[in-house]
Every structure is written in structure tokens, then in C-alpha cells.
PDB file of N, CA and C in Angstrom:
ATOM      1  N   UNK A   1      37.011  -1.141   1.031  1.00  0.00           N
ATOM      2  CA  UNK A   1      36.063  -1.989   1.724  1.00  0.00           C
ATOM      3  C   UNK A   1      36.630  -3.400   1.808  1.00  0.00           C
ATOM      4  N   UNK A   2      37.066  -4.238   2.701  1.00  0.00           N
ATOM      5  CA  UNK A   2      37.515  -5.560   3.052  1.00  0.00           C
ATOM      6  C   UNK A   2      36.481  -6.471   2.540  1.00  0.00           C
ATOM      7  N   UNK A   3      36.835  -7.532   2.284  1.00  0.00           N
ATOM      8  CA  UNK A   3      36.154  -8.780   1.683  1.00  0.00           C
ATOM      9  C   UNK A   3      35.965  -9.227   2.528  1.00  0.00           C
ATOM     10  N   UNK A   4      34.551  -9.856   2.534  1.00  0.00           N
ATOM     11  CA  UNK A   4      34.127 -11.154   3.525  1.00  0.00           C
ATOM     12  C   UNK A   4      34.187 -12.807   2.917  1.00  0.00           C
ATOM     13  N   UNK A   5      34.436 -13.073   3.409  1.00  0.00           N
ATOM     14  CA  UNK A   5      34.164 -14.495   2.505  1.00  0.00           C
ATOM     15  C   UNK A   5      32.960 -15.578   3.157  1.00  0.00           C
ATOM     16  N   UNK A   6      32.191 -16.158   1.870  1.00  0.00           N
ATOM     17  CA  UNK A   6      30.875 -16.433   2.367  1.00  0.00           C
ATOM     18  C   UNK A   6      30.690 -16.910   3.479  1.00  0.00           C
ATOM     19  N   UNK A   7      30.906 -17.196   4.086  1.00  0.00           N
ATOM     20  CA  UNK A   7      30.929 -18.205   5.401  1.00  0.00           C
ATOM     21  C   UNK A   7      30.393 -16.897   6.430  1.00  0.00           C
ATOM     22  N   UNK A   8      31.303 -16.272   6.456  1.00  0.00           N
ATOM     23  CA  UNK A   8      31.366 -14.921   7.242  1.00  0.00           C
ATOM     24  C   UNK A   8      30.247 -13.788   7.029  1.00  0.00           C
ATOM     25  N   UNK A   9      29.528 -14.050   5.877  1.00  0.00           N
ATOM     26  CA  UNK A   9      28.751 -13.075   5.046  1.00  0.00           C
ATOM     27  C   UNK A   9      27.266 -13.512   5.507  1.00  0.00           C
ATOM     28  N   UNK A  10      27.250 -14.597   5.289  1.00  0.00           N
ATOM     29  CA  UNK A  10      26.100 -15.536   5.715  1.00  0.00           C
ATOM     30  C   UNK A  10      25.566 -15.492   7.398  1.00  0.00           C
ATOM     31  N   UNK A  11      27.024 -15.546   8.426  1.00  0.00           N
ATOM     32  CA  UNK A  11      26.695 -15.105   9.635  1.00  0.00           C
ATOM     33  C   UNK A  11      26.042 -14.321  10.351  1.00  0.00           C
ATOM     34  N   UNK A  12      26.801 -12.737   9.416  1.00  0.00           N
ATOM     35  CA  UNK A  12      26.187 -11.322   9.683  1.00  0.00           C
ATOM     36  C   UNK A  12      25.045 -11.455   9.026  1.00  0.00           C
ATOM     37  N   UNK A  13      24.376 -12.428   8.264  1.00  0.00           N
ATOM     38  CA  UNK A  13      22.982 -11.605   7.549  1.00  0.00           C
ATOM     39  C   UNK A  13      22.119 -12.793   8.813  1.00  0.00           C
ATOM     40  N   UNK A  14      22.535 -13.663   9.236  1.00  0.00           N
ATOM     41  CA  UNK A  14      21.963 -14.285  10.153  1.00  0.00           C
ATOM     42  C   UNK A  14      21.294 -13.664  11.655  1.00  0.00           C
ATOM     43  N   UNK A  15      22.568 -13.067  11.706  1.00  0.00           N
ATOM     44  CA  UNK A  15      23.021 -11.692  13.051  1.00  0.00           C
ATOM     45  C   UNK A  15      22.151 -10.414  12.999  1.00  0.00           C
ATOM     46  N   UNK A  16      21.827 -10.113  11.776  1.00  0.00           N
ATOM     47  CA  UNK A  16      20.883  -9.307  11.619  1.00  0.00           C
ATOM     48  C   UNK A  16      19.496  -9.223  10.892  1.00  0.00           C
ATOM     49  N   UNK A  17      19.040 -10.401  10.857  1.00  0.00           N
ATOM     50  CA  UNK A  17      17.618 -11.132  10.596  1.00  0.00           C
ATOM     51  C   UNK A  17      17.569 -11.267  12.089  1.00  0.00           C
ATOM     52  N   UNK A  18      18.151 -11.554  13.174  1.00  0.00           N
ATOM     53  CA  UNK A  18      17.852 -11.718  14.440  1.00  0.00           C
ATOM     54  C   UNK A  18      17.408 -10.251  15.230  1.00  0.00           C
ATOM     55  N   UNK A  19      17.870  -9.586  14.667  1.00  0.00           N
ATOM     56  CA  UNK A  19      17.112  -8.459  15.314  1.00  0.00           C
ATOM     57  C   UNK A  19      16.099  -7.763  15.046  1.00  0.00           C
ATOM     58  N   UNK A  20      15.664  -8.029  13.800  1.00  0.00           N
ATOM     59  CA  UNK A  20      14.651  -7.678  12.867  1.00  0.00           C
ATOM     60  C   UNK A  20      13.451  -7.761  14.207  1.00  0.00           C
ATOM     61  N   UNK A  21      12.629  -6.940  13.907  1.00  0.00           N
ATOM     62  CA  UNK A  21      11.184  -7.639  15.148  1.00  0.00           C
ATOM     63  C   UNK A  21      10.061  -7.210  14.059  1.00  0.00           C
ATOM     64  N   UNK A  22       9.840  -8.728  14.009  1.00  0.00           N
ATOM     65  CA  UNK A  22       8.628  -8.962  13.363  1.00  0.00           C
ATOM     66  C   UNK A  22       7.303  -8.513  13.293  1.00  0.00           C
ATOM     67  N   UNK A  23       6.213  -8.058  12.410  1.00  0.00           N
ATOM     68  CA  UNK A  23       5.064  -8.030  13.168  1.00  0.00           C
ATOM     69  C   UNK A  23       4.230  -9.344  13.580  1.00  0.00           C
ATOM     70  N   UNK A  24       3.499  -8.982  14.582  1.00  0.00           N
ATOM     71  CA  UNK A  24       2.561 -10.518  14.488  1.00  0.00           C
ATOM     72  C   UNK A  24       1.682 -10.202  13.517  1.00  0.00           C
ATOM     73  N   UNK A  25       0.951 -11.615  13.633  1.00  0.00           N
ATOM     74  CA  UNK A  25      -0.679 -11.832  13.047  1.00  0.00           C
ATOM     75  C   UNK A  25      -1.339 -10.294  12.833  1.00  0.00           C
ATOM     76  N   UNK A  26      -2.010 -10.213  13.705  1.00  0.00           N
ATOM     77  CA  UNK A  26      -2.978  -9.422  14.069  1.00  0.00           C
ATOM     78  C   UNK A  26      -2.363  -8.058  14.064  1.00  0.00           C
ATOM     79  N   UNK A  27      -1.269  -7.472  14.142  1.00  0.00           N
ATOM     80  CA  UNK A  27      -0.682  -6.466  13.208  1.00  0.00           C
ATOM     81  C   UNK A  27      -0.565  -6.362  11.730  1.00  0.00           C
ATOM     82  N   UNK A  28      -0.342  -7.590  11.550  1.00  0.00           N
ATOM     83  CA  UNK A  28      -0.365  -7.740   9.870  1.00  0.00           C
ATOM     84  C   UNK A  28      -1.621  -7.265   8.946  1.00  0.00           C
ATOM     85  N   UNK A  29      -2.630  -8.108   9.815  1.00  0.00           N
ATOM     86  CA  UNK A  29      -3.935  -7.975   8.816  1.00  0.00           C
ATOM     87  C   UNK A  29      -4.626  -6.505   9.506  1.00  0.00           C
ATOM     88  N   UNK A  30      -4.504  -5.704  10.535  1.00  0.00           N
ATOM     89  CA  UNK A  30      -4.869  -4.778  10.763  1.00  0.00           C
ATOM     90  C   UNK A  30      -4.193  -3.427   9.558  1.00  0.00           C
ATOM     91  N   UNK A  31      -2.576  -3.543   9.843  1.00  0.00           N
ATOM     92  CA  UNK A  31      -2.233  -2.677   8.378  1.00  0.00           C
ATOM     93  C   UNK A  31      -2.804  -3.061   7.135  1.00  0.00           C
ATOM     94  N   UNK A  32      -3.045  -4.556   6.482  1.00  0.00           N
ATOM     95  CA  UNK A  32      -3.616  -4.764   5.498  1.00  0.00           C
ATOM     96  C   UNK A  32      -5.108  -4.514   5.642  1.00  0.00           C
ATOM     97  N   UNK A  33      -6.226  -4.437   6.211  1.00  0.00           N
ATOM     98  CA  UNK A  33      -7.158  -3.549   6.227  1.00  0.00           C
ATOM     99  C   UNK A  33      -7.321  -2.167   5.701  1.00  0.00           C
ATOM    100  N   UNK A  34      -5.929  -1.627   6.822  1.00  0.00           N
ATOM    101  CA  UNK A  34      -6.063  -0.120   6.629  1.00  0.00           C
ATOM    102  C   UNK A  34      -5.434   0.182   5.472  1.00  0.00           C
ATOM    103  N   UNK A  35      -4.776  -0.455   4.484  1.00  0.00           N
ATOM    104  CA  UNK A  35      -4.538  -0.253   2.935  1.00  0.00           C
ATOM    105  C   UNK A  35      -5.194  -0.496   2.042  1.00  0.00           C
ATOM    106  N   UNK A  36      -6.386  -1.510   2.167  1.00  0.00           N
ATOM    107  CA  UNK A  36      -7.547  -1.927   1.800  1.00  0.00           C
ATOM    108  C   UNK A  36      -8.381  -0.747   1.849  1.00  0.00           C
ATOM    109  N   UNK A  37      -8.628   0.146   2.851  1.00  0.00           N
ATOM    110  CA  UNK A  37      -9.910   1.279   3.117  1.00  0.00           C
ATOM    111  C   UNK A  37      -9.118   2.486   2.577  1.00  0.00           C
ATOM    112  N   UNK A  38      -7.733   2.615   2.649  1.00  0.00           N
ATOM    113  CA  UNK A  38      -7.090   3.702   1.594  1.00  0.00           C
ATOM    114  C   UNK A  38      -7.026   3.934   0.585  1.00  0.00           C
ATOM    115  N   UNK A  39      -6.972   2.723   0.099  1.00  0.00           N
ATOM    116  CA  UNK A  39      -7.059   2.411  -1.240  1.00  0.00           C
ATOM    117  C   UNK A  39      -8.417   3.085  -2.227  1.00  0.00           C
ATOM    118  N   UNK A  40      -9.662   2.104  -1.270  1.00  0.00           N
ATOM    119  CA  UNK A  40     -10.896   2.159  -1.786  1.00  0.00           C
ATOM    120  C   UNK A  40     -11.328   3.992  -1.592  1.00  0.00           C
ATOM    121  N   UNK A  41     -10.805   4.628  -0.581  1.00  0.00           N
ATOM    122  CA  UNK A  41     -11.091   5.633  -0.654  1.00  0.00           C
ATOM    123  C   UNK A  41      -9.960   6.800  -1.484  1.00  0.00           C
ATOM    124  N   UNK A  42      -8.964   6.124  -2.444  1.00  0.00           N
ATOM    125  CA  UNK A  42      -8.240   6.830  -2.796  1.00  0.00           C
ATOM    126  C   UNK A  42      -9.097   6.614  -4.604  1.00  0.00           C
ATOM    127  N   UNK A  43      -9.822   5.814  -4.536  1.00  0.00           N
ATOM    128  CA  UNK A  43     -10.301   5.809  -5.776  1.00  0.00           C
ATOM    129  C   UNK A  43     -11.938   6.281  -5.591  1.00  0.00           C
ATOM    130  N   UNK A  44     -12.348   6.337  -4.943  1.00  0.00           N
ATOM    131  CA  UNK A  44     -13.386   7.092  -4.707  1.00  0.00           C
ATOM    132  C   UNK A  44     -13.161   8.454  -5.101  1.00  0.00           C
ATOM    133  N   UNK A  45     -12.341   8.792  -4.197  1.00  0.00           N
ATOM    134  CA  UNK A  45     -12.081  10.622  -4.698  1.00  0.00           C
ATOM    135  C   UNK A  45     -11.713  10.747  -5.810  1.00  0.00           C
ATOM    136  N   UNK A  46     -11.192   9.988  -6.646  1.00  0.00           N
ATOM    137  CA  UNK A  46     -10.349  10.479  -7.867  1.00  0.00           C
ATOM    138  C   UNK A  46     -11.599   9.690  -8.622  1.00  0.00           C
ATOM    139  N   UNK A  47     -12.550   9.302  -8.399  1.00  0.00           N
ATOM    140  CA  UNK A  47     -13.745   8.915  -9.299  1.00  0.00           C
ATOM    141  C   UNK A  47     -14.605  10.348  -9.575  1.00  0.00           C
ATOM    142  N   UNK A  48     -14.586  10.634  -8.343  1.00  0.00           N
ATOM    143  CA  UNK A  48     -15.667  11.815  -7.876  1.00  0.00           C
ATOM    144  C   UNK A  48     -15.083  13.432  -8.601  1.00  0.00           C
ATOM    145  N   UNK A  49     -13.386  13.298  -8.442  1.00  0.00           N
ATOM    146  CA  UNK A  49     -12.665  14.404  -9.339  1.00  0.00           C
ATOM    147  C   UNK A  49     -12.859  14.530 -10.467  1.00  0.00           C
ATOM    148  N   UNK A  50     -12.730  13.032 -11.389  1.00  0.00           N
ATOM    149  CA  UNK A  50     -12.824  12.914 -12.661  1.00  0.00           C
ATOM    150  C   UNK A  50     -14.300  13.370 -13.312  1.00  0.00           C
ATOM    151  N   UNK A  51     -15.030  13.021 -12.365  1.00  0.00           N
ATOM    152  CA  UNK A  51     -16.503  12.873 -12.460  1.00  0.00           C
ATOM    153  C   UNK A  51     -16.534  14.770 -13.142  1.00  0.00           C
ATOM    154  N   UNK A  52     -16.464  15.254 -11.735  1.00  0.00           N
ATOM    155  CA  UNK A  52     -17.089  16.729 -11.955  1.00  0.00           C
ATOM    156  C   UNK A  52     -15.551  17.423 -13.398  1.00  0.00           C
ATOM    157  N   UNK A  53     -14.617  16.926 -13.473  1.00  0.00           N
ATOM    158  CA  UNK A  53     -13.664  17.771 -14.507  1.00  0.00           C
ATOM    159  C   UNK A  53     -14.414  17.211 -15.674  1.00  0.00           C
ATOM    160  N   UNK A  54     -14.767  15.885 -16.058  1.00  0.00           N
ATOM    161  CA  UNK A  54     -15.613  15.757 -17.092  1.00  0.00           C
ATOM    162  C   UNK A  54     -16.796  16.445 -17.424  1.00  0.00           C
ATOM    163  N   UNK A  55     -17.613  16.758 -16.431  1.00  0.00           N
ATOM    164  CA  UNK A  55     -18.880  17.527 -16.371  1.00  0.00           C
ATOM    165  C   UNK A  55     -18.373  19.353 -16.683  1.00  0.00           C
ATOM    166  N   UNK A  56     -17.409  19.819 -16.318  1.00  0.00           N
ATOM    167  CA  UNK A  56     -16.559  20.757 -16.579  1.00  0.00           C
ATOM    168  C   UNK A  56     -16.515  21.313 -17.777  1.00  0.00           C
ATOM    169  N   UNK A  57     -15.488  19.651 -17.903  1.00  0.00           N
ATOM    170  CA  UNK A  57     -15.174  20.031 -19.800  1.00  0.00           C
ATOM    171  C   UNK A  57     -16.487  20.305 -20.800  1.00  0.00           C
ATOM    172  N   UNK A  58     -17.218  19.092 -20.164  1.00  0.00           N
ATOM    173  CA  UNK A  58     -18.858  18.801 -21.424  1.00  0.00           C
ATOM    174  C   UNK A  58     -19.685  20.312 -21.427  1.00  0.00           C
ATOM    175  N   UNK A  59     -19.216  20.931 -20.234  1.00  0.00           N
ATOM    176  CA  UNK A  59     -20.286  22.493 -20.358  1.00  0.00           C
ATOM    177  C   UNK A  59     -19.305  23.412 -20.440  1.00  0.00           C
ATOM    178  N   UNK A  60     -17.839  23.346 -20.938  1.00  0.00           N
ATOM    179  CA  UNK A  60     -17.310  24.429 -21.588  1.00  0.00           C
ATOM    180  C   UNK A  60     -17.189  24.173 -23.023  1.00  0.00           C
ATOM    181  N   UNK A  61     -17.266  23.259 -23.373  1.00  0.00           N
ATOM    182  CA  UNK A  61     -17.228  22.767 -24.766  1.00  0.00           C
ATOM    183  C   UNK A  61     -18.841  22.938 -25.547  1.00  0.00           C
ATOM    184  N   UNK A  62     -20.026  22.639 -24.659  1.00  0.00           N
ATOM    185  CA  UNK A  62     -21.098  22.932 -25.249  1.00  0.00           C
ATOM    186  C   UNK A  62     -21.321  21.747 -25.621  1.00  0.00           C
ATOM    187  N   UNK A  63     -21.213  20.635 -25.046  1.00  0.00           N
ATOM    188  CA  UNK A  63     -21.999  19.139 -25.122  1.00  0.00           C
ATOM    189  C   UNK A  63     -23.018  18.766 -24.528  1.00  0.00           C
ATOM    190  N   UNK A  64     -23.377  19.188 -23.551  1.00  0.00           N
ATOM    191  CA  UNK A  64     -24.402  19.319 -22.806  1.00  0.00           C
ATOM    192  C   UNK A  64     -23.971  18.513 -21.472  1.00  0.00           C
ATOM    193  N   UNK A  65     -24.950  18.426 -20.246  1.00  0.00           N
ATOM    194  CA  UNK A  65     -24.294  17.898 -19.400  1.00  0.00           C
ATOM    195  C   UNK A  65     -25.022  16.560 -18.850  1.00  0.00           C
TER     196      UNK A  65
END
């Protein structure tokens, strides 16, 4: 692999931050929404899982429910 020397290194990362395409605004906070409502519904279900495997365990064990 050939050496760059900084000067040269610095260019190409310049060269290719330029092609990068950004999101805007209003893309931004639309994905951050929709990770916001994934989220909340990824802990919902795993509330609701835990919920009934606890209720599970308490009436195979004979704890009552």
C-alpha cells in the first residue's frame, strides 16, 4: 500500500466529504421520530412479554397470580 503524505491525505478526505449527500432538516427529525415510536413500541412489547412469562412462572410455581 503506498504512503500518502498529509497534505495529500487531507485532500482525498476533503474529495470525499464532498460527495457525501447530506440529509436535510426535515429528513433528520422525521427518522428521529420514527426511532422515537420504535423504540417506545419496542418496549411496550417486551413489557407486555415479560408481563405474561411472569404470570406464567407465578402459576407454575403455585404463587398465585
Amino acid at each position: 500500500m503506498a504512503k500518502t503524505n498529509p497534505g495529500e491525505f487531507i485532500r482525498q478526505v476533503r474529495q470525499e466529504v464532498g460527495k457525501v449527500t447530506w440529509p436535510t432538516r426535515k429528513e433528520t427529525g422525521i427518522t428521529t421520530a420514527m426511532v422515537f415510536v420504535m423504540v417506545f413500541a419496542a418496549a411496550v412489547f417486551f413489557f407486555v412479554v415479560d408481563q405474561v412469562l411472569a404470570f406464567a412462572v407465578r402459576t407454575l410455581l403455585g404463587l398465585g397470580g
